[in-house]
PDB file of N, CA and C in Angstrom:
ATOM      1  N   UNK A   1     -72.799  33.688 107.595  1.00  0.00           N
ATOM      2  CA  UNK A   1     -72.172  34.977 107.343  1.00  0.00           C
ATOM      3  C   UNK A   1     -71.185  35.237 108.471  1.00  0.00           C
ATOM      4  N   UNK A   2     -69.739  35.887 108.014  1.00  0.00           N
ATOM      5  CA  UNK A   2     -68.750  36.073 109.177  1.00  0.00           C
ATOM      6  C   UNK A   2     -68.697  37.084 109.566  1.00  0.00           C
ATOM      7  N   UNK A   3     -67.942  37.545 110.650  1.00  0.00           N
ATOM      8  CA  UNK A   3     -68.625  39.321 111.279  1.00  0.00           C
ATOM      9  C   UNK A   3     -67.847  39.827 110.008  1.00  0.00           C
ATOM     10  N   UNK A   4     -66.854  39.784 110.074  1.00  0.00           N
ATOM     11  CA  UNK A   4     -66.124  40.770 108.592  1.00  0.00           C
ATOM     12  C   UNK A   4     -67.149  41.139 107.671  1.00  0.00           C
ATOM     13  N   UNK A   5     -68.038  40.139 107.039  1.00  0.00           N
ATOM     14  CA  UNK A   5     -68.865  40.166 106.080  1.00  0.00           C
ATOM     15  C   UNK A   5     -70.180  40.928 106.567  1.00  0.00           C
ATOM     16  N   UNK A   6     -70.687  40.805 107.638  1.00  0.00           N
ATOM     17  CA  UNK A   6     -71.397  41.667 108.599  1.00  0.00           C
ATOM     18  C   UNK A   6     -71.175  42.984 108.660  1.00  0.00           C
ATOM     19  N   UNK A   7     -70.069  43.282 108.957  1.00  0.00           N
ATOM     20  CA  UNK A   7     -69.685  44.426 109.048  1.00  0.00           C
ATOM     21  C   UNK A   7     -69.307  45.269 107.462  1.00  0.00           C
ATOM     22  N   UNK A   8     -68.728  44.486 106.971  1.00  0.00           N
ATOM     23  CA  UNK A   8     -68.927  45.568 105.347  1.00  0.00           C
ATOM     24  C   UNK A   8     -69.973  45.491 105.039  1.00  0.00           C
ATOM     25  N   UNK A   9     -71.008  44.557 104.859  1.00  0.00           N
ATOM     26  CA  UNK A   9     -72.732  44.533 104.550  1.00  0.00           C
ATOM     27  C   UNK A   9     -73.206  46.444 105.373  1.00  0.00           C
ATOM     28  N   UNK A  10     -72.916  45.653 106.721  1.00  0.00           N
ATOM     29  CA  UNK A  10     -73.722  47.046 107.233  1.00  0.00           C
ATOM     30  C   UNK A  10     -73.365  47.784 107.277  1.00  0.00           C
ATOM     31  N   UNK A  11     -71.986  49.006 106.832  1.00  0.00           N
ATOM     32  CA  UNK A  11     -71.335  49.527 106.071  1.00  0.00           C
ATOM     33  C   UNK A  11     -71.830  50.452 104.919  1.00  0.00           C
ATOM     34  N   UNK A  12     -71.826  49.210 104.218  1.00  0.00           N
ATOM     35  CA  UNK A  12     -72.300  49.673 102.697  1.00  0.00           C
ATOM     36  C   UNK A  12     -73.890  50.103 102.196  1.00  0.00           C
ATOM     37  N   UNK A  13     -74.664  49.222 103.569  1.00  0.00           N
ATOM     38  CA  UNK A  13     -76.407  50.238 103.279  1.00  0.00           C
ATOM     39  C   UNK A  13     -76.062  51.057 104.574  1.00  0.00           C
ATOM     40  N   UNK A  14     -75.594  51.235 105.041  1.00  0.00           N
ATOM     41  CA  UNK A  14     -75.400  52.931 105.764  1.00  0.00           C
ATOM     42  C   UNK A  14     -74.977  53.891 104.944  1.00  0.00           C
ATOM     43  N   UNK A  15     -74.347  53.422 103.772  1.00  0.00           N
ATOM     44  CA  UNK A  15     -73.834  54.440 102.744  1.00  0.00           C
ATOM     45  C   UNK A  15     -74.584  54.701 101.122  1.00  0.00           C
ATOM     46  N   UNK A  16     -75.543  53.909 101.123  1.00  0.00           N
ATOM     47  CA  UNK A  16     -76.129  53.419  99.835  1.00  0.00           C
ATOM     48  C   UNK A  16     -77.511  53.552 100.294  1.00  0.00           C
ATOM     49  N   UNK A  17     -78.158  54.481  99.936  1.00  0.00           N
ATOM     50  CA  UNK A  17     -79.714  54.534 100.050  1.00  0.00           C
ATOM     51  C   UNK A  17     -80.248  53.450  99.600  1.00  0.00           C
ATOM     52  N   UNK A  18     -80.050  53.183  98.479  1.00  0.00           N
ATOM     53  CA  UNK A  18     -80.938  52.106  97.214  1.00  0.00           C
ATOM     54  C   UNK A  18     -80.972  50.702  98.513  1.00  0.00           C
ATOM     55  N   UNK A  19     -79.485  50.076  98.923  1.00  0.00           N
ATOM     56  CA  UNK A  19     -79.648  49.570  99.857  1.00  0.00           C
ATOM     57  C   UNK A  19     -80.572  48.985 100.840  1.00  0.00           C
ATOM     58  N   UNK A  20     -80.498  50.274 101.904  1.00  0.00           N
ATOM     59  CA  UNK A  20     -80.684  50.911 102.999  1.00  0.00           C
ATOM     60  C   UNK A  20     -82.480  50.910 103.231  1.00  0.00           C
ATOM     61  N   UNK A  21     -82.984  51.386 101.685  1.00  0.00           N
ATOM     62  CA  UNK A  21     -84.183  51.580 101.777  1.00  0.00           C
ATOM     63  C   UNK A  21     -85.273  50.285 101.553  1.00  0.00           C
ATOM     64  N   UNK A  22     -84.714  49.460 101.378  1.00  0.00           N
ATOM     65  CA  UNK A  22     -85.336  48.019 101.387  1.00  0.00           C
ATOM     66  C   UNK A  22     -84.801  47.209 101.951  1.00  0.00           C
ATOM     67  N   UNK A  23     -85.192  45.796 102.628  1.00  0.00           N
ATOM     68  CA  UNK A  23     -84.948  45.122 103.653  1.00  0.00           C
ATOM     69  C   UNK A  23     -84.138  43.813 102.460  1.00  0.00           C
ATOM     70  N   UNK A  24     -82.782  44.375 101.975  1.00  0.00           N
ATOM     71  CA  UNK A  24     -81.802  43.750 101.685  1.00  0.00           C
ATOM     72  C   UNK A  24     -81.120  42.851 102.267  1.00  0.00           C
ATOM     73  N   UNK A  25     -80.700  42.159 102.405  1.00  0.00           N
ATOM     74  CA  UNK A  25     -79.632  41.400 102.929  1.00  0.00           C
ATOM     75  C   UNK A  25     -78.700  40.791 101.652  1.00  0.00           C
ATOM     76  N   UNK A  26     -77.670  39.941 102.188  1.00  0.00           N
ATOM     77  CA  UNK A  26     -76.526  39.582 101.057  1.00  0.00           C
ATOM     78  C   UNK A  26     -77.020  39.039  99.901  1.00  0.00           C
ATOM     79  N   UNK A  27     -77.814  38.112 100.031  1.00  0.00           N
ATOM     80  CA  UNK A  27     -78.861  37.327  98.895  1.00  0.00           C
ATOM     81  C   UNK A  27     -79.652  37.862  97.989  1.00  0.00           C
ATOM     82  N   UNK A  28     -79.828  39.047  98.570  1.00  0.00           N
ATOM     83  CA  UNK A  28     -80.825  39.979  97.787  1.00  0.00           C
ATOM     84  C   UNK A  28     -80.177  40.127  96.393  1.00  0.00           C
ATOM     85  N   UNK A  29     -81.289  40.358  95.301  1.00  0.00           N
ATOM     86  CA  UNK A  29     -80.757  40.522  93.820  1.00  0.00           C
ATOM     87  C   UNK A  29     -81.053  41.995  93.879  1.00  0.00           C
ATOM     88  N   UNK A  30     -79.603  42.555  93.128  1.00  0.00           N
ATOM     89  CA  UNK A  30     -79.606  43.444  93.452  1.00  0.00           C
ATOM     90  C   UNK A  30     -80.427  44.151  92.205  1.00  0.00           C
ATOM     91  N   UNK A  31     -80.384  43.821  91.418  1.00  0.00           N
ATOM     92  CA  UNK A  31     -81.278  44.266  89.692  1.00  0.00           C
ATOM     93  C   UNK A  31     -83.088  44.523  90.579  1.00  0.00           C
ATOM     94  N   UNK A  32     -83.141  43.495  91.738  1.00  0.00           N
ATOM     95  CA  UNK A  32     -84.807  43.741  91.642  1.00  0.00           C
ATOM     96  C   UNK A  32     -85.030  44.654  92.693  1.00  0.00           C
ATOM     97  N   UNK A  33     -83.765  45.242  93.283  1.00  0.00           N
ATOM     98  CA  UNK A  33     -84.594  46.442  93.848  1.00  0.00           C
ATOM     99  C   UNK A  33     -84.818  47.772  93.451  1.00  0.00           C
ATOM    100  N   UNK A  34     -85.870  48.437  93.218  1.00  0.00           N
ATOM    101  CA  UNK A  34     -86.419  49.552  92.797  1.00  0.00           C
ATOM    102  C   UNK A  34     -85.431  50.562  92.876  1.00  0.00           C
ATOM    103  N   UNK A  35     -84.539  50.974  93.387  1.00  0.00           N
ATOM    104  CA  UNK A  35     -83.834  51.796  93.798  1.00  0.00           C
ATOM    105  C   UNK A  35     -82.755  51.445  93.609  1.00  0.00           C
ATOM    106  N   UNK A  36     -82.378  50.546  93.004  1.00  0.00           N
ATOM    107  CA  UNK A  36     -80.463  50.080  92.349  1.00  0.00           C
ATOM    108  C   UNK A  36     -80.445  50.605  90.833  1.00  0.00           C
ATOM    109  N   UNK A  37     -80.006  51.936  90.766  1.00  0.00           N
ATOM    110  CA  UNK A  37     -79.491  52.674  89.330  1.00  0.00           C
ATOM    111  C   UNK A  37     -78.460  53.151  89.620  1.00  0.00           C
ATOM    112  N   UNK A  38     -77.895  54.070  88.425  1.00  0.00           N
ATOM    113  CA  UNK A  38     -76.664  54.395  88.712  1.00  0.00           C
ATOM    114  C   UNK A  38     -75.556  55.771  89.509  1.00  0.00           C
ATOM    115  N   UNK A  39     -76.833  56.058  90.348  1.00  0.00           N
ATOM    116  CA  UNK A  39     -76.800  56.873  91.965  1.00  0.00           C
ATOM    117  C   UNK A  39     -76.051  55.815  92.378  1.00  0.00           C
ATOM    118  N   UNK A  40     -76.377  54.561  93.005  1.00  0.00           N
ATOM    119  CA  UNK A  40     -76.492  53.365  94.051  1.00  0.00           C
ATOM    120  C   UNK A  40     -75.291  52.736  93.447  1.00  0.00           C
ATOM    121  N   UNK A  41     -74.855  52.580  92.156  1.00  0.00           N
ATOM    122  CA  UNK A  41     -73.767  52.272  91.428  1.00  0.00           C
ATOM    123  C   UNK A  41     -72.111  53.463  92.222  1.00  0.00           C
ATOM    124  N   UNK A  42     -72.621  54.735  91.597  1.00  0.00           N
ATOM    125  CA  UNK A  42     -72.044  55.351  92.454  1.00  0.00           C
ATOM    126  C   UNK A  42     -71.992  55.431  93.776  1.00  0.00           C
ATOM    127  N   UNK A  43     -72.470  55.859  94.182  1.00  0.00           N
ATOM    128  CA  UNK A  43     -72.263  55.262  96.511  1.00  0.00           C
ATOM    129  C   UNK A  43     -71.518  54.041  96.303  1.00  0.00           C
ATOM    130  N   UNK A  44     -71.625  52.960  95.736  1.00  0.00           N
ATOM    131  CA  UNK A  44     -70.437  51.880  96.002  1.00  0.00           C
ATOM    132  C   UNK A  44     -69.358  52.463  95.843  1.00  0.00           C
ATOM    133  N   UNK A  45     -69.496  52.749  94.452  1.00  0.00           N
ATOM    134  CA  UNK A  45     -68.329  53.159  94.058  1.00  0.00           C
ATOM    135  C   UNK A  45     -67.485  54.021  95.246  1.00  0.00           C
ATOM    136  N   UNK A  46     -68.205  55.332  95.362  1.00  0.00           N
ATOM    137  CA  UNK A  46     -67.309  56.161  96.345  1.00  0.00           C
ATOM    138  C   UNK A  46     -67.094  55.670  98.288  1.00  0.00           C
ATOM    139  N   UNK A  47     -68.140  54.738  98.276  1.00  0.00           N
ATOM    140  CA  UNK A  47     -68.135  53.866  99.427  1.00  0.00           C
ATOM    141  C   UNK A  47     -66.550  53.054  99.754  1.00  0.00           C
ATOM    142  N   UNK A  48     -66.352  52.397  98.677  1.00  0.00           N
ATOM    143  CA  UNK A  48     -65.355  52.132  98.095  1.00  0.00           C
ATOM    144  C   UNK A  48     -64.210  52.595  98.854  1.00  0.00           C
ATOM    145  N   UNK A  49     -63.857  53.556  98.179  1.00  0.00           N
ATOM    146  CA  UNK A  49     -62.988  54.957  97.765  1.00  0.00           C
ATOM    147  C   UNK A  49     -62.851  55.132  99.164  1.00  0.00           C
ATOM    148  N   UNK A  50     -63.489  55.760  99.620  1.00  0.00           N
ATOM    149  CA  UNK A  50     -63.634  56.450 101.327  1.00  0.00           C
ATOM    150  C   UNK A  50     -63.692  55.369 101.868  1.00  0.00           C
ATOM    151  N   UNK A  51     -63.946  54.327 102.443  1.00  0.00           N
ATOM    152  CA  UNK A  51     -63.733  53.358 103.577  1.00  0.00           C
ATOM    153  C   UNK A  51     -62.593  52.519 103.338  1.00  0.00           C
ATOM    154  N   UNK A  52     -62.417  51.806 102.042  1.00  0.00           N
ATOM    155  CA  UNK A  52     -61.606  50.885 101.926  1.00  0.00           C
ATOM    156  C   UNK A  52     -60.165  51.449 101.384  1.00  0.00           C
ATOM    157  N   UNK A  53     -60.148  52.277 100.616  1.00  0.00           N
ATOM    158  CA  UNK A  53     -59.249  52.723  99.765  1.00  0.00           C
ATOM    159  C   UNK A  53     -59.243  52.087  98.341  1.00  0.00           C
ATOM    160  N   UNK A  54     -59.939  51.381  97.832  1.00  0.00           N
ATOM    161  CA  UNK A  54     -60.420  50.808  96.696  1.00  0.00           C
ATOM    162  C   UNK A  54     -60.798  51.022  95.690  1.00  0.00           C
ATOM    163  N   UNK A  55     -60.295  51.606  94.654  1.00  0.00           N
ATOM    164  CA  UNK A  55     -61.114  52.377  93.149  1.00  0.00           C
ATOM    165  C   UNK A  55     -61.692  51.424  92.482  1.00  0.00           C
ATOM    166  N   UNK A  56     -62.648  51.189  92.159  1.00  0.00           N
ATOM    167  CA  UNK A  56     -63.867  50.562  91.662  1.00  0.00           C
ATOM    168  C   UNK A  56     -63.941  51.293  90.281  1.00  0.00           C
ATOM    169  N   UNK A  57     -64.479  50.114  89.142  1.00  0.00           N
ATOM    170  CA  UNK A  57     -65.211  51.175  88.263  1.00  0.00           C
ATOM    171  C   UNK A  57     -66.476  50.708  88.377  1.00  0.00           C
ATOM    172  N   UNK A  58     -67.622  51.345  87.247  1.00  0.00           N
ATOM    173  CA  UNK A  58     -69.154  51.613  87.698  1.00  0.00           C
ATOM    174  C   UNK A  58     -69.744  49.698  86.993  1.00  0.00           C
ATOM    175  N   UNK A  59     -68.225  49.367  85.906  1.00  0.00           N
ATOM    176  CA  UNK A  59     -68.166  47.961  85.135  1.00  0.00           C
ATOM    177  C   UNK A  59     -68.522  46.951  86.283  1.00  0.00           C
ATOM    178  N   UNK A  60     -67.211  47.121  87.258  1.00  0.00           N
ATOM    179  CA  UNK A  60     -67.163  45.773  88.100  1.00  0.00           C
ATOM    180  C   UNK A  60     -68.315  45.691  89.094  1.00  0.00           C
ATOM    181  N   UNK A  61     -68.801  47.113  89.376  1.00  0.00           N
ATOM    182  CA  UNK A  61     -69.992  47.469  90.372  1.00  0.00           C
ATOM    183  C   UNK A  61     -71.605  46.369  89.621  1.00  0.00           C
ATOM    184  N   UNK A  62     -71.642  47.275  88.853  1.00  0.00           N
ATOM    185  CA  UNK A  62     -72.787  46.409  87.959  1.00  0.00           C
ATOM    186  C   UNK A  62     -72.501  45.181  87.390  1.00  0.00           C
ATOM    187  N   UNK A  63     -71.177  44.450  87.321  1.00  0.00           N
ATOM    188  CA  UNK A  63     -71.170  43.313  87.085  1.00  0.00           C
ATOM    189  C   UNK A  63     -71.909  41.774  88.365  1.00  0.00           C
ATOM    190  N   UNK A  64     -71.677  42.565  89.737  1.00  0.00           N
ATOM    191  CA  UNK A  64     -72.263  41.782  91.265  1.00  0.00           C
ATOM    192  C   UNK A  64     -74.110  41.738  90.799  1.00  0.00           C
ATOM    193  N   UNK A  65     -74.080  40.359  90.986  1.00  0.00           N
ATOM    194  CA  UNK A  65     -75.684  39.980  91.389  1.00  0.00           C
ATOM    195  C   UNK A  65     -76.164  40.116  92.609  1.00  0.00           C
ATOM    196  N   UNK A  66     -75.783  40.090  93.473  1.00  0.00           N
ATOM    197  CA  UNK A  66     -76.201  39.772  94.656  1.00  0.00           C
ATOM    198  C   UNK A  66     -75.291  40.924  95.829  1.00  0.00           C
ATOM    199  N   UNK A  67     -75.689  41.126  96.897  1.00  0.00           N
ATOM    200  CA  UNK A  67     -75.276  42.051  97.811  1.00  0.00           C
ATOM    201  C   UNK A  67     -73.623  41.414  98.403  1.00  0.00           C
ATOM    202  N   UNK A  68     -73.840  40.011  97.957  1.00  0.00           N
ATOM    203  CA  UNK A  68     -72.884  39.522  99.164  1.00  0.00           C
ATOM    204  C   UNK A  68     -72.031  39.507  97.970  1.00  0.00           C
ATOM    205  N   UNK A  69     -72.153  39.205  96.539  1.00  0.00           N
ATOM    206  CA  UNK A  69     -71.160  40.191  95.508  1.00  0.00           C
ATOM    207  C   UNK A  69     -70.388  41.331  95.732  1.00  0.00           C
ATOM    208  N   UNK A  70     -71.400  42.285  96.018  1.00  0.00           N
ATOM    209  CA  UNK A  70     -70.536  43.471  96.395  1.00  0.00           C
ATOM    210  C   UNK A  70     -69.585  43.764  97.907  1.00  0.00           C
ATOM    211  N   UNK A  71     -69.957  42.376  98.707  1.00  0.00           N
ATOM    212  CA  UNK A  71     -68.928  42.335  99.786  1.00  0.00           C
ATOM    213  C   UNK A  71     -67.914  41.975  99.387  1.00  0.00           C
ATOM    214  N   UNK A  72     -67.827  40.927  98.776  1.00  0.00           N
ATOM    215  CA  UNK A  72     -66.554  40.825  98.133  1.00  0.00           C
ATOM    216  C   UNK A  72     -65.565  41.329  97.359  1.00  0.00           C
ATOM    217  N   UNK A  73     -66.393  41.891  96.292  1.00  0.00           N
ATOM    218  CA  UNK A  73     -65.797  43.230  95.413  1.00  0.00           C
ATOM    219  C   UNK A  73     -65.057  43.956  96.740  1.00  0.00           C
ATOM    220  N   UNK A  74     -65.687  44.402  97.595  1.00  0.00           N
ATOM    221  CA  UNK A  74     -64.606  45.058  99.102  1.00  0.00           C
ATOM    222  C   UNK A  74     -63.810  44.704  99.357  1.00  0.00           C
ATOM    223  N   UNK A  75     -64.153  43.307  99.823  1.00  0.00           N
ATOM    224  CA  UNK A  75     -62.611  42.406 100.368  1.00  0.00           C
ATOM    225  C   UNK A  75     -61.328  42.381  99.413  1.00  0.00           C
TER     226      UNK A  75
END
């Protein structure tokens, strides 16, 4: 993992409860954690929005398997 990728990871569960509240990392599937609905859909989304400048829809959000999916969706 590169700091860039480090740094939007830890980023995005500072901003995302669903995240935040389980011991996620990039690999993690994001379907099996208890707390990824479409709250946690949204926080990307507006995570997004406010840090990156990036409009997301809730499609491409829920289309990422994996955490390190949604780093990229950032980049």
């Amino acid at each position: 993992m590169n700091t860039a990728e480090e740094q939007r990871w830890s980023a995005l569960r500072a901003d995302v409860d669903a995240l935040a509240a389980a011991p996620a990392g990039l690999d993690t599937v994001l379907g099996q954690l208890p707390q990824w609905d479409s709250l946690a859909v949204l926080l990307v989304i507006t995570h997004a929005e406010q840090t990156y400048g990036r409009a997301l829809t809730g499609a491409q959000v829920r289309a990422c398997r994996t955490g390190r999916d949604l780093v990229a969706l950032l980049s």
